[in-house]
Structure formats: structure tokens, C-alpha cells
Protein backbone atom coordinates (compact mmCIF):
# COMPACT_ATOMS: atom_id res chain seq x y z
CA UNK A 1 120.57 58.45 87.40
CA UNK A 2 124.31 58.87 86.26
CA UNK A 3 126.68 61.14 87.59
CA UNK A 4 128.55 63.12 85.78
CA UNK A 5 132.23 63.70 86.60
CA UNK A 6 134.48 67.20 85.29
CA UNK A 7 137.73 67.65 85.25
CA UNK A 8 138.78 70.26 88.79
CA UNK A 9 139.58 73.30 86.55
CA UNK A 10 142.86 72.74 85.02
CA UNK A 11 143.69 70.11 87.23
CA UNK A 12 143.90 67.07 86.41
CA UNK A 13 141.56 65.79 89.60
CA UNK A 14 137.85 64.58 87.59
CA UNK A 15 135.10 65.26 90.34
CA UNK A 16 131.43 64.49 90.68
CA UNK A 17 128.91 67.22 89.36
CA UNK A 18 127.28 67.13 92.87
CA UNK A 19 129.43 66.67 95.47
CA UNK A 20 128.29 66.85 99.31
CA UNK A 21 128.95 69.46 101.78
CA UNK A 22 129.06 67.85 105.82
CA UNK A 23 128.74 71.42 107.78
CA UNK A 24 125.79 69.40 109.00
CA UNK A 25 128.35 66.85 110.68
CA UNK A 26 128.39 67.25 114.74
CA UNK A 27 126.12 70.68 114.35
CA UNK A 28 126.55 72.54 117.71
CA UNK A 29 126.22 76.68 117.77
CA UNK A 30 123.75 79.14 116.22
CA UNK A 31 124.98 78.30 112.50
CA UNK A 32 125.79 74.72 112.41
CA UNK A 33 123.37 74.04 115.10
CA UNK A 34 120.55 75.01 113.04
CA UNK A 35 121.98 73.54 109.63
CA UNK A 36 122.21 70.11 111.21
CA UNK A 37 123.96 67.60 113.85
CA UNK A 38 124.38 64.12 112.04
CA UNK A 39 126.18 61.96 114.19
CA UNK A 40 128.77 59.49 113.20
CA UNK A 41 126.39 56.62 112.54
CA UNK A 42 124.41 58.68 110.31
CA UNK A 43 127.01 60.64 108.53
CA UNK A 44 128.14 56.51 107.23
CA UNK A 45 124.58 56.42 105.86
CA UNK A 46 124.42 59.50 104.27
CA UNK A 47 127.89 58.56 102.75
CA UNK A 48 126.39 55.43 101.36
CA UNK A 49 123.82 56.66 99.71
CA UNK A 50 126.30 59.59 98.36
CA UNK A 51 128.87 56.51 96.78
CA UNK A 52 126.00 54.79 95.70
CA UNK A 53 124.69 57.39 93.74
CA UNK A 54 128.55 58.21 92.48
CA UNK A 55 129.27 61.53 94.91
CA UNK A 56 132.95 61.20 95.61
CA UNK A 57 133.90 64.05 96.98
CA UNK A 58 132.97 65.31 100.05
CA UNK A 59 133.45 69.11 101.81
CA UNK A 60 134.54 70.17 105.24
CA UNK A 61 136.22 73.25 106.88
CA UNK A 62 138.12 73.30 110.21
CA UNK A 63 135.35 75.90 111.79
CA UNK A 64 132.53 73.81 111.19
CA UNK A 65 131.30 72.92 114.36
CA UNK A 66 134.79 73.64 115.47
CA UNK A 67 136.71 70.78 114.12
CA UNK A 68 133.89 68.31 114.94
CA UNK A 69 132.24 68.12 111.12
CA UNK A 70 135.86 66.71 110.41
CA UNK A 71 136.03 64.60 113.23
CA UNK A 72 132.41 63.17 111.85
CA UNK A 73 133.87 62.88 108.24
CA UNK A 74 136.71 61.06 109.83
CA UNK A 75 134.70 58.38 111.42
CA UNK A 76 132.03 57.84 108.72
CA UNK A 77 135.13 57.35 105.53
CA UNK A 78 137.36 54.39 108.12
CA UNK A 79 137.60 51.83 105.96
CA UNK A 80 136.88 53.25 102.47
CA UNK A 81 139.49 56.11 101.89
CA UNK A 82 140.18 55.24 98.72
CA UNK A 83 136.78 55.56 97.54
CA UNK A 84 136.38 59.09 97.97
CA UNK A 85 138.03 62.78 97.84
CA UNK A 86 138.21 65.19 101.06
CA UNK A 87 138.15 68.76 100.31
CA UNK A 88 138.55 70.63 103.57
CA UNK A 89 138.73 74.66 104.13
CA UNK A 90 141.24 76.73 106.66
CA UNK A 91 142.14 79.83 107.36
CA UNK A 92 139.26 81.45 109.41
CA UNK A 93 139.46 82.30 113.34
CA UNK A 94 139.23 79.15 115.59
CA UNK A 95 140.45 80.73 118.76
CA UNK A 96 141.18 84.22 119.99
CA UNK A 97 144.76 83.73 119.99
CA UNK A 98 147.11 86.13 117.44
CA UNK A 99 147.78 82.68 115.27
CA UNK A 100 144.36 81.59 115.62
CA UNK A 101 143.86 82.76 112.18
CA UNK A 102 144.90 83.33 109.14
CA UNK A 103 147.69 81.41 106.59
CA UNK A 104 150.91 82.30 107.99
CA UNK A 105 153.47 79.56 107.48
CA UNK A 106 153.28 78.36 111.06
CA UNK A 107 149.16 78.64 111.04
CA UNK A 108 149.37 77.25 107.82
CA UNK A 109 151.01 73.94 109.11
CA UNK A 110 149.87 73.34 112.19
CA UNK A 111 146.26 73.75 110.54
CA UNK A 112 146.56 70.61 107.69
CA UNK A 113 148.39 68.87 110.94
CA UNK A 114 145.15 69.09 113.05
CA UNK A 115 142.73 68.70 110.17
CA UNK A 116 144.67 65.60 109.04
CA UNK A 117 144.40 64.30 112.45
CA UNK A 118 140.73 64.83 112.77
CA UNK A 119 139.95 63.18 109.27
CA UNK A 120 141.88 60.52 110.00
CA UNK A 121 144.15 60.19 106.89
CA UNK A 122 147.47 61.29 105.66
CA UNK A 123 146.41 63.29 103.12
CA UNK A 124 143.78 65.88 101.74
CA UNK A 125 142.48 66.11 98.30
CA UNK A 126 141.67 69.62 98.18
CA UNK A 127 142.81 72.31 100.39
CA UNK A 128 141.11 75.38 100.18
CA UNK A 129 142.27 78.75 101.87
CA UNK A 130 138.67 79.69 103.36
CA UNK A 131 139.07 83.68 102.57
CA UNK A 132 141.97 86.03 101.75
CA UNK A 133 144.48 86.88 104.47
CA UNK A 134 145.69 89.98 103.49
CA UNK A 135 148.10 90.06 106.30
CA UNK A 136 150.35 86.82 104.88
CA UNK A 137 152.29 87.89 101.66
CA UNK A 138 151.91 85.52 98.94
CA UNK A 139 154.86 83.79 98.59
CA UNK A 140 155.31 82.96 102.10
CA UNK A 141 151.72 81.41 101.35
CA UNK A 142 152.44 79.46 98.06
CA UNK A 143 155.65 78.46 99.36
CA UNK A 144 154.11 76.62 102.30
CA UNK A 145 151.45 74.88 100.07
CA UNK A 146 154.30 73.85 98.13
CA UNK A 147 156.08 72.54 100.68
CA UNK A 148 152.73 70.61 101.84
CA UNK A 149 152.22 69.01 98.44
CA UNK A 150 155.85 68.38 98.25
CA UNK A 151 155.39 66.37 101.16
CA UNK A 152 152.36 64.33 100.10
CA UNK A 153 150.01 65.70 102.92
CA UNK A 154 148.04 67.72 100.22
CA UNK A 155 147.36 66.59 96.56
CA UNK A 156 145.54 70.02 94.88
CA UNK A 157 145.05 73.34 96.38
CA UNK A 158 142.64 76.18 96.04
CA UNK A 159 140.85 79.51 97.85
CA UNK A 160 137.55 80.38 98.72
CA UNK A 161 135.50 83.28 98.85
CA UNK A 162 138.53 85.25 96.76
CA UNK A 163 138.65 88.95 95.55
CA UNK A 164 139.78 88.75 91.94
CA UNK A 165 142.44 90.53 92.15
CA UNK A 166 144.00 88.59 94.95
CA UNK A 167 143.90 84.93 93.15
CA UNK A 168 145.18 86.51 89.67
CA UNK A 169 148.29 88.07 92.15
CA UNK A 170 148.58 84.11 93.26
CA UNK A 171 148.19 82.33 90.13
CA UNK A 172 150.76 84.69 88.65
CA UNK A 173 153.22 83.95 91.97
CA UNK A 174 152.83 80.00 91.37
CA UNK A 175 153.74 80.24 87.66
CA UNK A 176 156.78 82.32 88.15
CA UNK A 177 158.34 80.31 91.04
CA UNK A 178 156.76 76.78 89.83
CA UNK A 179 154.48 76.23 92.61
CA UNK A 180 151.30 74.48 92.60
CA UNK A 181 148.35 76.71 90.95
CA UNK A 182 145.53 77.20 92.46
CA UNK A 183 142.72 74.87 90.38
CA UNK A 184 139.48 75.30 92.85
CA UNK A 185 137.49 78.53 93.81
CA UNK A 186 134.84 77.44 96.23
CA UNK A 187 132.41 80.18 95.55
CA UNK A 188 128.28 81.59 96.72
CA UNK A 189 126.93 81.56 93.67
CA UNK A 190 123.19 80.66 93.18
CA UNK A 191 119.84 82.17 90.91
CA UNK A 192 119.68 84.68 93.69
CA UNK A 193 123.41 85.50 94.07
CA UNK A 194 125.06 85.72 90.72
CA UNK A 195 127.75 87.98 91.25
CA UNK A 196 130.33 85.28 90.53
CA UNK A 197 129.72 85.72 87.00
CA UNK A 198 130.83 89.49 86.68
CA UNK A 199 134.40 88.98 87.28
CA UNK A 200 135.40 85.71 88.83
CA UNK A 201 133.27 83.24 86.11
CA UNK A 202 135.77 84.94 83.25
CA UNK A 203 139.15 84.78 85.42
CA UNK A 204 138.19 81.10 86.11
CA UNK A 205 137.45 80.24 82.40
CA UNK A 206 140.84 82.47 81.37
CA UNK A 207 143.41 80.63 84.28
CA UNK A 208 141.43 77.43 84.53
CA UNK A 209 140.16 77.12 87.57
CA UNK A 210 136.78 75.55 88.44
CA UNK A 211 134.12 76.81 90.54
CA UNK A 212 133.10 74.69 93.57
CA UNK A 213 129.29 76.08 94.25
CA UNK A 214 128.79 76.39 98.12
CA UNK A 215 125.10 77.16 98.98
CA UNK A 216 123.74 76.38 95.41
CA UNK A 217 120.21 77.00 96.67
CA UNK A 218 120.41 80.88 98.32
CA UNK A 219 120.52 79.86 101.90
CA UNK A 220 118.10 77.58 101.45
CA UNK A 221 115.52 80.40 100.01
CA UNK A 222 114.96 78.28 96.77
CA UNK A 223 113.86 74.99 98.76
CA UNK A 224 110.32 76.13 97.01
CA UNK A 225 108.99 76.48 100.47
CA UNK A 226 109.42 79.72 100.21
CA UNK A 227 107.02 82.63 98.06
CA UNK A 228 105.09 85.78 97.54
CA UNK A 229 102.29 84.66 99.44
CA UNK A 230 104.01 82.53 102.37
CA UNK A 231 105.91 83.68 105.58
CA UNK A 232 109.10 81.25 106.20
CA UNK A 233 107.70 78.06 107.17
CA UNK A 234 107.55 75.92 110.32
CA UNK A 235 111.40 74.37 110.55
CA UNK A 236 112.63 76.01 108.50
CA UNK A 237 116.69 76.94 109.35
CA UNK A 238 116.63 80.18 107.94
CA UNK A 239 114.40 81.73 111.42
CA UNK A 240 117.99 80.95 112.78
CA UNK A 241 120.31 81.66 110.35
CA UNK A 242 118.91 84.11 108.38
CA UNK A 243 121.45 86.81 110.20
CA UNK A 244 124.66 84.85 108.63
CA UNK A 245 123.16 84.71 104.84
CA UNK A 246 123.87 86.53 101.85
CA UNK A 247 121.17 89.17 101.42
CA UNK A 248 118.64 89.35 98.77
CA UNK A 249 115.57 92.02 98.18
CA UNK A 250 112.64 89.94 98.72
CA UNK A 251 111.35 90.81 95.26
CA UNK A 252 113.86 89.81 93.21
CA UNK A 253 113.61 86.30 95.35
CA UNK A 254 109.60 86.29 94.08
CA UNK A 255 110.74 86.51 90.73
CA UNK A 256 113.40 83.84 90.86
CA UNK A 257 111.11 81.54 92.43
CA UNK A 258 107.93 82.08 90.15
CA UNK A 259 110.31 81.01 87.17
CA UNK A 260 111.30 78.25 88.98
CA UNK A 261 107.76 77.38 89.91
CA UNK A 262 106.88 77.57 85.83
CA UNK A 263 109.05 75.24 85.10
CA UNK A 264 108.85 72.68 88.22
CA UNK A 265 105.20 72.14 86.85
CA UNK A 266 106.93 71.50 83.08
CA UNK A 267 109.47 69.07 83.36
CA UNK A 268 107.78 67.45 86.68
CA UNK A 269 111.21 68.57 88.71
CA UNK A 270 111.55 70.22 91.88
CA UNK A 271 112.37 73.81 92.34
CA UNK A 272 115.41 72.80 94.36
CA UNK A 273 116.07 70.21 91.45
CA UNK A 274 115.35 72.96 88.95
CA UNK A 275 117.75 75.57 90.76
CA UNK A 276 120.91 73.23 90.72
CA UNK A 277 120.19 71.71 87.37
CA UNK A 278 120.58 75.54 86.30
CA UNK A 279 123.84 76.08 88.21
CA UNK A 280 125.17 72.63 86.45
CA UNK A 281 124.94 74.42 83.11
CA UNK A 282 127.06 77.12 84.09
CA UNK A 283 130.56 77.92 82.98
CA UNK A 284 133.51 77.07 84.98
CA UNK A 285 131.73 74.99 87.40
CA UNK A 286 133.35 71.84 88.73
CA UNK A 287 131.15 71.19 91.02
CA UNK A 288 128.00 72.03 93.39
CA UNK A 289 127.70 71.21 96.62
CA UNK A 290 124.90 69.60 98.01
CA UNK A 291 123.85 69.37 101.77
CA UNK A 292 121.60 67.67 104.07
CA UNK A 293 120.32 66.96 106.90
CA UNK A 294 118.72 63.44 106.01
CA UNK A 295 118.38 60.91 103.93
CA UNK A 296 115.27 62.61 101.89
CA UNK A 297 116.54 65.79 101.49
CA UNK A 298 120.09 63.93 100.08
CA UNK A 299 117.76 61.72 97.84
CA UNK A 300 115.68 64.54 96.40
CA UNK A 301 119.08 66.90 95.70
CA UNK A 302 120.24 63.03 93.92
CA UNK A 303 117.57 64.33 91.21
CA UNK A 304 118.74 67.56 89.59
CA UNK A 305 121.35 65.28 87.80
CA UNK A 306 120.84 62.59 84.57
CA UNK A 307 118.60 65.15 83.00
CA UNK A 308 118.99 68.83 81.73
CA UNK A 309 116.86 72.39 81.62
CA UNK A 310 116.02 73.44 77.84
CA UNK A 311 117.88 76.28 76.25
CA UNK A 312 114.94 77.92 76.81
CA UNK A 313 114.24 77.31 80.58
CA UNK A 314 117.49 78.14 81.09
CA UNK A 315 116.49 81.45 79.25
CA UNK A 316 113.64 82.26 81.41
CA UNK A 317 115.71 81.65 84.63
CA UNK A 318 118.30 84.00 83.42
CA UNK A 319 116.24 86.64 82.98
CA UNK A 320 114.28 86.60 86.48
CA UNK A 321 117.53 86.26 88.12
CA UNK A 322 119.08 88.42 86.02
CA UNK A 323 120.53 92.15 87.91
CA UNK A 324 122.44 94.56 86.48
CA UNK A 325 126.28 94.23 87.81
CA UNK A 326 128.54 97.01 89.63
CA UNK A 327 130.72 98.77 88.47
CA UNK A 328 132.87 98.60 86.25
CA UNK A 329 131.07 95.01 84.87
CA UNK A 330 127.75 97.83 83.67
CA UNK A 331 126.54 99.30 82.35
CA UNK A 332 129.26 99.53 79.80
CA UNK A 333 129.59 96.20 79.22
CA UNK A 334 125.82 95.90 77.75
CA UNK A 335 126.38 98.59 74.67
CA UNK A 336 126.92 96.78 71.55
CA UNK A 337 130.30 97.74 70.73
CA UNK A 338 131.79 96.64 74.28
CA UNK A 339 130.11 93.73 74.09
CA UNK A 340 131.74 92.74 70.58
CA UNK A 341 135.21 93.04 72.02
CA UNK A 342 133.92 91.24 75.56
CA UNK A 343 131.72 88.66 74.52
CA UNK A 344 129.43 87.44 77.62
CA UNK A 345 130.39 83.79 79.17
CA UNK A 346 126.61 83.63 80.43
């Protein structure tokens, strides 16, 4: 297996085609609780096995496990810093405080202060804003950031979970004030959730910035543990966290996963390996973020890459995933003459 590295949107940071998500670092609470709870010794294996195999970049968020995932991270990278990139996420609640959210200036600080602290390092990689605060105007927001990379605590920036809208209003801020662009959109996106690719895929391919996948395999629905004829299994996290996941009708799901099942049994592949070979073929993406919560589940994620899915597989899986977008993305866009002046990116 070789890993394959991209260039972070217009950036001009080159990251791993799989990189690995720690929200199972120091699990504690409903969520993280039931995604995972690797401890420090651990987390340094999983980390081997992720160099080894060429992941370099590795994702964390202040709320995970409040603060404790980058605590984890922290311990598990002493001693090998400059092997590998930290992306971390801020910007949702951590206390019930009237600054205990949000990207004010003084949030905004004080956050990458605390993170830093917890990681361990003086700088981060990648900060992401973890959703849109529509309560901090933008240039008190870009201003900070620039002030941040200015002083070498942050080396690239981007959002997360962003209305269009919003990061087009930001990109167009940084360019006419000079500060740093946004170049990462850490987005759901997955065969059962592909509403990234109405009208965020084509604003990332237009302003160059790259698509970091979080939850590449629908919640864990596309595990291939999961179909028509059997209930959610034994251990499986999603009798816990099913409440916090993106929705899906359960027959669209069916679909997705008898196309995946189709063409497991052809090229020998997993359906989880099938799944995020799919999502590597994708425009825009940068990256797709793997999890888990041991050392097989890491190992058999290892496999969707050094190989690729047929034109048409990839065919098959876009039409069982395939559902008709809102407003206004259909149904306009799917008469011919539209579509001749908008040419699809998918």
C-alpha cells in the first residue's frame, strides 16, 4: 500500500488521502464515550501504525471529550512533532459561560492558547472554525486568524460545517484585506449524505479549497454490518449515538449498501473499503478522515487506498446514492439546457 498525498486546496500544505480522526482519544460522555476511550499508551500505537502506513495528519477538536482527545494527541506525538500535521477544531460551547463559545477575538485567542497547551506544541497545522458564529463579524474573525498566523502559532486555517454563503462572504474578506484564505472545509459528506456536492463541492473547486471528509462512512451505517434483513448489531456505537447522527431514510441506506455489497464480492474489498475508496474519487477532496477504535479497525480502513473503484462501480454507487437536491440545486439543474451552461462536477 502507498499513500497518496494532495495538495490542502489551494494551499500549499500536501496531506495524506486518509488522514485519522482521534475523537476516540480519552472517550468519556454519551458521544465520545461510545465512539471510543484510547488511552495515551494506545493512542502511540495507533499513531505508529498511522506513520507507518504514511497518515500524517491527524484531527482533533477542543470539545472532544472536553479537551482530553487533545490532551491524548499531545502525549502520543512527544518526541516526533515533526513527523506529523495537527488539525484541531474550535468554536463550539465548552462551558456555559457568555465566552464559552463562539470566535470572538478574545474566545478566539484564549482557545488556540489552551489547545496549544493541551497538544503540547507551539503551533497548529490546521485550524478549523468548528461551525459559523453568526454573532462575530468577519473581519474581527479574519483579523484574529491573521494575527495568529502572523505570530507563528497557526500555519493554515479553515471552517467546518459552513453555509455557503458564509465562507464565500470570508474568502472575499481575506482577499480584500490580504489575510490568510481559508484552504480547508471539514465537511459530512458520505454515499448516504451527499449534500456537499450541491453547493459547497462547486464553491470549493471555484475558490480552491479542499474538502476534509469527517464521518466518511454515515455514522458508521456503511461498516457493512448493517442491511435490509439485520437489526443494528451487538456493539455496535450507533444504539448510543444514533440520536447525534445525520439522518437517513432507512431505504435509501438498503440501496446504498446493496451496491456496495455488489461490488465488495467483485473486487474482494470491504464495504467500508469500498465506501471510502468512492469518496477518494471525489472532487475537491483533500482528505478523509478515518477513525478507530483499534488496531483492526485502523488496519482494515489502511485498505481502501493503493487501489481504485472502476468508472463503472463508481457509476453504480452514484446512482443508489444518488437523491434529488433542494432547491434551487433541482430540479432545474437536470434539464438539458441548464445543464449545458452548469456542467455537473459529479
Amino acid at each position: 500500500m502507498t499513500m497518496e498525498y494532495r495538495q490542502l486546496g489551494a494551499s500549499g500544505l500536501r496531506v495524506p488521502a486518509l488522514s485519522f480522526g482521534t475523537g476516540t482519544f480519552g472517550g468519556s460522555g454519551p458521544l465520545f464515550g461510545a465512539w471510543g476511550n484510547s488511552d495515551a499508551q494506545e493512542a502511540r500505537r495507533l499513531l505508529d501504525i498511522c506513520l507507518d502506513a504514511g497518515i500524517t495528519l491527524f484531527d482533533t477538536a477542543d470539545v472532544y471529550s472536553n479537551g482530553a482527545s487533545e490532551e491524548v494527541l499531545g502525549a502520543a506525538i512527544k518526541g516526533r512533532r515533526d513527523q506529523l500535521l495537527i488539525s484541531t477544531k474550535l468554536g463550539l460551547p465548552t462551558g456555559d459561560g457568555p465566552n464559552d463559545w463562539g470566535v470572538s477575538r478574545d474566545r478566539l485567542i484564549g482557545a488556540v492558547e489552551a489547545a496549544l497547551r493541551r497538544l503540547g506544541t507551539d503551533h497548529i497545522d490546521l485550524l478549523q472554525l468548528h461551525a459559523f458564529d453568526a454573532s462575530t463579524p468577519v473581519e474581527e474573525l479574519l483579523a484574529t486568524l491573521d494575527g495568529l498566523v502572523r505570530a507563528g502559532k497557526l500555519r493554515h486555517v479553515g471552517v467546518s460545517n459552513y453555509p455557503g454563503w458564509q465562507l464565500m462572504k470570508a474568502l472575499d474578506a481575506a482577499d480584500r484585506h490580504g489575510w490568510p484564505r481559508f484552504v480547508a472545509h471539514q465537511v459530512y459528506y458520505s454515499l448516504i449524505g451527499r449534500a456537499y456536492e450541491a453547493d459547497l463541492m462547486p464553491l470549493a473547486a471555484d475558490q480552491g479549497v479542499g474538502a476534509l471528509v469527517w464521518s466518511p462512512l454515515g455514522w458508521g451505517r456503511l461498516t457493512g454490518k448493517i442491511r435490509r434483513s439485520s437489526p443494528i448489531p451487538e456493539g455496535s456505537r450507533l444504539h448510543q449515538t444514533a440520536a447525534f447522527a445525520p439522518p437517513v431514510e432507512e431505504e435509501h441506506l438498503y440501496r446504498v449498501v446493496d451496491a456496495l455489497d455488489e461490488i465488495a464480492a467483485e473486487t474482494g474489498k470491504t464495504v467500508p473499503q469500498v465506501a471510502l475508496n468512492w469518496l477518494l474519487q471525489r472532487p475537491t477532496v483533500s482528505s478523509v478522515i478515518i477513525g478507530a477504535r483499534n488496531e483492526e479497525q485502523l488496519r482494515q480502513n489502511l485498505g481502501a487506498v493503493g487501489w481504485s473503484l472502476t468508472a463503472d462501480q463508481v457509476a453504480r454507487l452514484d446512482r443508489a446514492s444518488y437523491l434529488m437536491p433542494a432547491y434551487p440545486h433541482a430540479p432545474y439543474h437536470q434539464q438539458a439546457g441548464f445543464a449545458r451552461l452548469n456542467p455537473p462536477l459529479v
